[in-house]
Protein backbone atom coordinates (compact mmCIF):
# COMPACT_ATOMS: atom_id res chain seq x y z
CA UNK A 1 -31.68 63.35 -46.33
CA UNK A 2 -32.12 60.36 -48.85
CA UNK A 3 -31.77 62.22 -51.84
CA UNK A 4 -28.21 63.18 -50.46
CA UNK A 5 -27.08 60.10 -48.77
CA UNK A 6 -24.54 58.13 -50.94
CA UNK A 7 -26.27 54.74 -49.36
CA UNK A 8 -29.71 54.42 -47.82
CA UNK A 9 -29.38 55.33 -43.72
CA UNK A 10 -30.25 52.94 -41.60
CA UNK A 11 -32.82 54.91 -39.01
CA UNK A 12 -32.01 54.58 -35.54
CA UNK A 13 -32.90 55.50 -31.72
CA UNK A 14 -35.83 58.34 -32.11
CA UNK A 15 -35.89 57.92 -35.81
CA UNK A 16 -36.38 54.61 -35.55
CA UNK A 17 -38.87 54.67 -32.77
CA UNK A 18 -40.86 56.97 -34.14
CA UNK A 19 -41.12 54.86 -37.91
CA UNK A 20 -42.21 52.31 -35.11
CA UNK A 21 -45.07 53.81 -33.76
CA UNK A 22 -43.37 53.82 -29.98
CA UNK A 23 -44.02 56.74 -28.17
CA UNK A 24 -41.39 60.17 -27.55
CA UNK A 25 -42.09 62.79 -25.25
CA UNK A 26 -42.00 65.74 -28.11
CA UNK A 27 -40.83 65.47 -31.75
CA UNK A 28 -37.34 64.82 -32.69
CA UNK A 29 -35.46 67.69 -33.68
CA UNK A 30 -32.44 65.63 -35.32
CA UNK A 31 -32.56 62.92 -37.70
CA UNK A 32 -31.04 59.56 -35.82
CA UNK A 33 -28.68 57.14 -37.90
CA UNK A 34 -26.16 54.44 -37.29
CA UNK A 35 -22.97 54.47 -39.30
CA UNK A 36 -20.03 52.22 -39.48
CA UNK A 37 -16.81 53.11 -37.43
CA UNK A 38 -14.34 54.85 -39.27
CA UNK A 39 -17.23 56.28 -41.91
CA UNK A 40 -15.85 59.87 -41.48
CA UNK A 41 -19.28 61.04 -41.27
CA UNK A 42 -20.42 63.78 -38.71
CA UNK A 43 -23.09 65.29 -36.72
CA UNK A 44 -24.64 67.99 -38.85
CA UNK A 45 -27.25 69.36 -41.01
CA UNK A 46 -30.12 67.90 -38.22
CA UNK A 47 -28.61 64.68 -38.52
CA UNK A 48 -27.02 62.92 -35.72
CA UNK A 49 -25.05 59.98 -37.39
CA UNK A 50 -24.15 57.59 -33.95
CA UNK A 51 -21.46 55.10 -34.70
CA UNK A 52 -22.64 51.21 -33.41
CA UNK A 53 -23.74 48.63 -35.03
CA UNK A 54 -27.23 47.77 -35.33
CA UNK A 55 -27.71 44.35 -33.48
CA UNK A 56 -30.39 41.53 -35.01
CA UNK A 57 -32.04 42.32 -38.32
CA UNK A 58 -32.91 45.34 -39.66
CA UNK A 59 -36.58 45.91 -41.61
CA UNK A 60 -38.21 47.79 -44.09
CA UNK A 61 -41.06 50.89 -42.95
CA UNK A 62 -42.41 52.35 -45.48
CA UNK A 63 -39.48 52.51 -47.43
CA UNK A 64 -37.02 53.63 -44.97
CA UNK A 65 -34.48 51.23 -43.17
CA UNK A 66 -34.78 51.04 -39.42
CA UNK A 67 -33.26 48.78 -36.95
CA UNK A 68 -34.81 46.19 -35.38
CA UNK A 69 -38.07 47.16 -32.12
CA UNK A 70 -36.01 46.10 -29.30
CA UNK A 71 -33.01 48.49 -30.15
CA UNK A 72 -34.47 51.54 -30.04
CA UNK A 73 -36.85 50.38 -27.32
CA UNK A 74 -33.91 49.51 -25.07
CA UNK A 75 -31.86 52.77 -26.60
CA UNK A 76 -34.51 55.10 -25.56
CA UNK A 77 -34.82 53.50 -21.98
CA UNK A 78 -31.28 54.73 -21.32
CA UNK A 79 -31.87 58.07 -22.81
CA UNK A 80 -35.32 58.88 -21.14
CA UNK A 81 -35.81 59.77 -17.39
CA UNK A 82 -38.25 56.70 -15.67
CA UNK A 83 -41.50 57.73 -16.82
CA UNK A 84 -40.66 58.00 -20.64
CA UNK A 85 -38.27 55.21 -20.72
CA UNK A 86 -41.69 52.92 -19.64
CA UNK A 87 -44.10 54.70 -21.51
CA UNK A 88 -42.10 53.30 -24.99
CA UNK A 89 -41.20 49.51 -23.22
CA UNK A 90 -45.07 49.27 -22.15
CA UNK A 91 -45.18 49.97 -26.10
CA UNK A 92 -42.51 47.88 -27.36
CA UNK A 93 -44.44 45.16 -25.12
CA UNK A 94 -48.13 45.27 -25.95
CA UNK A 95 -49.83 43.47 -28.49
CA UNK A 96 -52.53 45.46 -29.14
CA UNK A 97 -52.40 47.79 -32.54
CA UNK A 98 -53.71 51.02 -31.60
CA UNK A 99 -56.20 53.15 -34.50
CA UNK A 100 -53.15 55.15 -35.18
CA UNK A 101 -49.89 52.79 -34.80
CA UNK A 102 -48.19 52.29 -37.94
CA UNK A 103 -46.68 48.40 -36.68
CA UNK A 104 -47.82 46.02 -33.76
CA UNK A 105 -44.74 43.62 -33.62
CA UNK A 106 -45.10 43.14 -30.19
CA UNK A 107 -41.55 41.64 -28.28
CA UNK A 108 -41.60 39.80 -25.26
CA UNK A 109 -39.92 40.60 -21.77
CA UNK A 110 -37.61 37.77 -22.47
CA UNK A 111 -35.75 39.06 -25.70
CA UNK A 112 -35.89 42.29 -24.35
CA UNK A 113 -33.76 40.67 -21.34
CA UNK A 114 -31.40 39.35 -23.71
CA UNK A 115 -30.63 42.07 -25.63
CA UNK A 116 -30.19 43.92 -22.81
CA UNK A 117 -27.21 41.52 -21.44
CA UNK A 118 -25.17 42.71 -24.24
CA UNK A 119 -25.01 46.23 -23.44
CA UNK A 120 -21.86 47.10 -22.74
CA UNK A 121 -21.83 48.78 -18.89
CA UNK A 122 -23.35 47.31 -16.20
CA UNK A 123 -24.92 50.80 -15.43
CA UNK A 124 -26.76 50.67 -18.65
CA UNK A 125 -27.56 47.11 -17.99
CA UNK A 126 -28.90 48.05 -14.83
CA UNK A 127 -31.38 51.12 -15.55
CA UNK A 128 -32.70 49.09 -18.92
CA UNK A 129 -33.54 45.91 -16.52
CA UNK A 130 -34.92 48.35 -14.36
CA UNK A 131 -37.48 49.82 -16.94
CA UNK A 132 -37.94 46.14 -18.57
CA UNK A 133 -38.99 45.13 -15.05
CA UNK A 134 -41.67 47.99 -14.64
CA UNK A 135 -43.05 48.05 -18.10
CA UNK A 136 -46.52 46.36 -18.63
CA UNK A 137 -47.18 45.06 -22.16
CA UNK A 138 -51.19 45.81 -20.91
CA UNK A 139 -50.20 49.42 -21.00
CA UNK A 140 -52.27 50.98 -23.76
CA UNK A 141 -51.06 54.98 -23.95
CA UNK A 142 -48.40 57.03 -22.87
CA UNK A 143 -50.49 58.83 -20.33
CA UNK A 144 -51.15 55.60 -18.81
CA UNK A 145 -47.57 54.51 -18.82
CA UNK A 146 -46.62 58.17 -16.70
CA UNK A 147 -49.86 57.88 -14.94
CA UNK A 148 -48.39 54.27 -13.51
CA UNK A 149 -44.93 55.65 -12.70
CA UNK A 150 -45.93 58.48 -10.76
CA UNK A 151 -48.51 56.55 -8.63
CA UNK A 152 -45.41 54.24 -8.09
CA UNK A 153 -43.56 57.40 -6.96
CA UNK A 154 -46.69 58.82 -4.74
CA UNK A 155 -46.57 55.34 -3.06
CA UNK A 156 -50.21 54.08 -4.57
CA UNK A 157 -51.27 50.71 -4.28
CA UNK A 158 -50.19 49.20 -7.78
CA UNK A 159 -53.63 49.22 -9.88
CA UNK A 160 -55.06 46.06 -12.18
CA UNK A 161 -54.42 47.01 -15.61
CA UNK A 162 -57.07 46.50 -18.90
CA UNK A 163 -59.69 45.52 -15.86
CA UNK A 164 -62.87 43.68 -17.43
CA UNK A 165 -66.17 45.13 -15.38
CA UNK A 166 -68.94 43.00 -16.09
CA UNK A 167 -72.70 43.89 -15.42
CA UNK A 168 -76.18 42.91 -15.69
CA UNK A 169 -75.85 43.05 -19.57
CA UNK A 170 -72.69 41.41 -19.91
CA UNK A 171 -69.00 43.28 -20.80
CA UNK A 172 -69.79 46.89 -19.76
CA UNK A 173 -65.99 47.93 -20.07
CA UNK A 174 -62.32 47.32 -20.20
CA UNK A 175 -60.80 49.70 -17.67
CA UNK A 176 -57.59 51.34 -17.80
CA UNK A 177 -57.14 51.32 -14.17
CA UNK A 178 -58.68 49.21 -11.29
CA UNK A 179 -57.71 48.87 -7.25
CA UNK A 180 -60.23 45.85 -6.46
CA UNK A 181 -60.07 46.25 -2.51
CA UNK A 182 -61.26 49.70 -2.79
CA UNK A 183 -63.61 49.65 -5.99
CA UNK A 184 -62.46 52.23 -8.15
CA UNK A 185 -61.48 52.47 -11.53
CA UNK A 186 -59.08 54.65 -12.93
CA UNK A 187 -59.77 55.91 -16.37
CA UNK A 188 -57.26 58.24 -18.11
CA UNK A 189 -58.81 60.35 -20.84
CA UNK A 190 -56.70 60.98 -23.78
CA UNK A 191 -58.07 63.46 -26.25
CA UNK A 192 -57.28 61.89 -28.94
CA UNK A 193 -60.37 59.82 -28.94
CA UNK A 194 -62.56 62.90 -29.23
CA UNK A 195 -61.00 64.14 -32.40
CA UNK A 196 -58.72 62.03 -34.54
CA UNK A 197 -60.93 60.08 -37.42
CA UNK A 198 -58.81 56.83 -36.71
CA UNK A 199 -60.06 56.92 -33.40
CA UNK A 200 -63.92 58.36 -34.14
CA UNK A 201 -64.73 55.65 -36.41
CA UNK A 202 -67.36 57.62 -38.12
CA UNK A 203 -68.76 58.83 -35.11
CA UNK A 204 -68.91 62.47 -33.79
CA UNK A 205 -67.08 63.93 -30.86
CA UNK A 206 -70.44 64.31 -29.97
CA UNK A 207 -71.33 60.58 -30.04
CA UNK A 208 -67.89 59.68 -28.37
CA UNK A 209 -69.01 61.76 -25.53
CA UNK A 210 -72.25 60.12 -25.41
CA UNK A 211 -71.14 56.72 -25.66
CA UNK A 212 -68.12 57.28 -22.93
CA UNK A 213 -71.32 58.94 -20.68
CA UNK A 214 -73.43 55.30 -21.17
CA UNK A 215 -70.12 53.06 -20.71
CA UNK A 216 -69.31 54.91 -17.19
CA UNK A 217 -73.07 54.54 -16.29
CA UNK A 218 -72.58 51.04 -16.58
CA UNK A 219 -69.10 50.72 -14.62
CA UNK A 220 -70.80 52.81 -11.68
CA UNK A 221 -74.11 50.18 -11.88
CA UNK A 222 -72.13 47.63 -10.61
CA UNK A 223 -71.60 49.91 -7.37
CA UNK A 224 -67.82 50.98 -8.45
CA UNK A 225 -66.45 54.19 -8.58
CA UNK A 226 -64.88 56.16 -11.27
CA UNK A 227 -61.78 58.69 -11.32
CA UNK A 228 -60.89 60.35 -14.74
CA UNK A 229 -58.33 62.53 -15.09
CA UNK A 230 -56.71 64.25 -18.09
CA UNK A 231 -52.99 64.78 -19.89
CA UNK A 232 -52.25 67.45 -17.84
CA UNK A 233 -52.83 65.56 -14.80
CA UNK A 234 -50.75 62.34 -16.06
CA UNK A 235 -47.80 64.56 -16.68
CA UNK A 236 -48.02 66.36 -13.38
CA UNK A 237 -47.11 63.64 -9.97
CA UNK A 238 -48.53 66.65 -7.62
CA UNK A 239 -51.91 66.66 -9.77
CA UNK A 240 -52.24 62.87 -9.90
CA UNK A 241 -51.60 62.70 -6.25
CA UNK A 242 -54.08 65.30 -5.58
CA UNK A 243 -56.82 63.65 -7.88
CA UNK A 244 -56.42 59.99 -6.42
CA UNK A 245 -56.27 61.21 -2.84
CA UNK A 246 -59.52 62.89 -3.59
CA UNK A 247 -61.15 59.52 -4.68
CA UNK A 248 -59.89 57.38 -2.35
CA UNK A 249 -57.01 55.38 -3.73
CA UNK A 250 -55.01 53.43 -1.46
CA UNK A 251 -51.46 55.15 -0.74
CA UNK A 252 -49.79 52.88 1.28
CA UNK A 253 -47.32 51.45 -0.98
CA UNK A 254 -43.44 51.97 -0.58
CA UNK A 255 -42.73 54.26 -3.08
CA UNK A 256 -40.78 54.05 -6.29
CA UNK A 257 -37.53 56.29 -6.32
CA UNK A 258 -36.11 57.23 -9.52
């Protein structure tokens, strides 16, 4: 696409998200740009050229132009069903850089907010503040981010998130998941840990494994207990109901309708 654009586009929406680091459900099939009104330029050839403005600055990834975090952030919450749309805000929101994240830039709640008052419906307005309000900058992964949704949905006490568990030896853990009246930690297991290098850091799969099997030792010496649960599970509200019923998670909430 660059070595047939006339001027260098300016990456939007998925595009942009993705040069980002923010999380999509599957990968794009189309291209995403912004181009001026009255360009003349269409839909085609895997590109979808969207005519708006980009609002705030735009920056440089890697050589490519891409509008500003909060746009697509805010763009994709209007495009995604509930779970999705907080999976990228928890994104757009947390500070931490992740082993395989290409930029950190965390945004706060508040300019999120404000770039959400110019929108230009109050329906939009609406399901963005909606997502802004349930997002959790502590969120780490996408599997966590649907994992909190649909125990929302299922009507499960809200968990702690990025729980510290102390024990005899000092910092055992930081937990994904934690309901303190009951004592159980939630941990959800993304693979990626077993077998990307970013995330291995020299070790083996095998040593991961090992060292995941001494962490949850120490969690459980301090007389908590643990539920794990995999992708599959976080994706599936049935499956996630099924596995926290089984260990005893609280599920008296009101639930979450979206």
């Amino acid at each position: 696409m660059l070595r047939t654009s006339t001027n260098a586009p300016l990456f939007a929406e998925e595009s942009a998200a993705f040069l980002w680091g923010l999380p999509l459900p599957e990968t794009p099939t189309m291209v995403d740009t912004l181009v001026p009104q009255g360009s003349g330029r269409r839909t085609g050839n895997g590109v979808r050229r969207i005519v708006r403005p980009a609002v705030g600055p735009c920056v440089q990834i890697g050589g490519f132009t891409v509008t500003g975090k909060i746009q697509p952030a805010v763009e994709l919450a209007l495009r995604y069903d509930l779970p999705w749309a907080v999976a990228v805000m928890d994104r757009a929101l947390n500070a931490v850089r992740l082993p395989a994240e290409r930029r950190a830039n965390p945004v706060g709640k508040p300019e999120i907010a404000t770039y959400i008052e110019s929108l230009p419906t109050a329906r939009a307005r609406r399901k963005a503040t909606r997502v802004l309000d349930f997002a959790n900058g502590l969120a780490m992964l996408p599997g966590e981010s649907l994992s909190r949704v649909h125990m929302a949905a299922r009507g499960f006490e809200a968990p702690e998130l990025q729980y510290e568990v102390h024990d005899s030896d000092g910092h055992a853990a930081t937990v994904d998941f934690y309901w303190k009246a009951s004592g159980i930690v939630g941990e959800f297991d993304g693979l990626t840990k077993y077998l990307k290098p970013e995330y291995l850091q020299g070790r083996t799969a095998s040593q991961v494994v090992i060292d995941e099997k001494i962490r949850e030792d120490r969690i459980r010496s301090t007389g908590r207990h643990v539920v794990r649960w995999l992708w599959e599970t976080a994706v599936s509200p049935a499956a996630l109901e099924r596995c926290l019923r089984a260990a005893g998670v609280p599920q008296n909430a009101t639930p979450l309708v979206f």
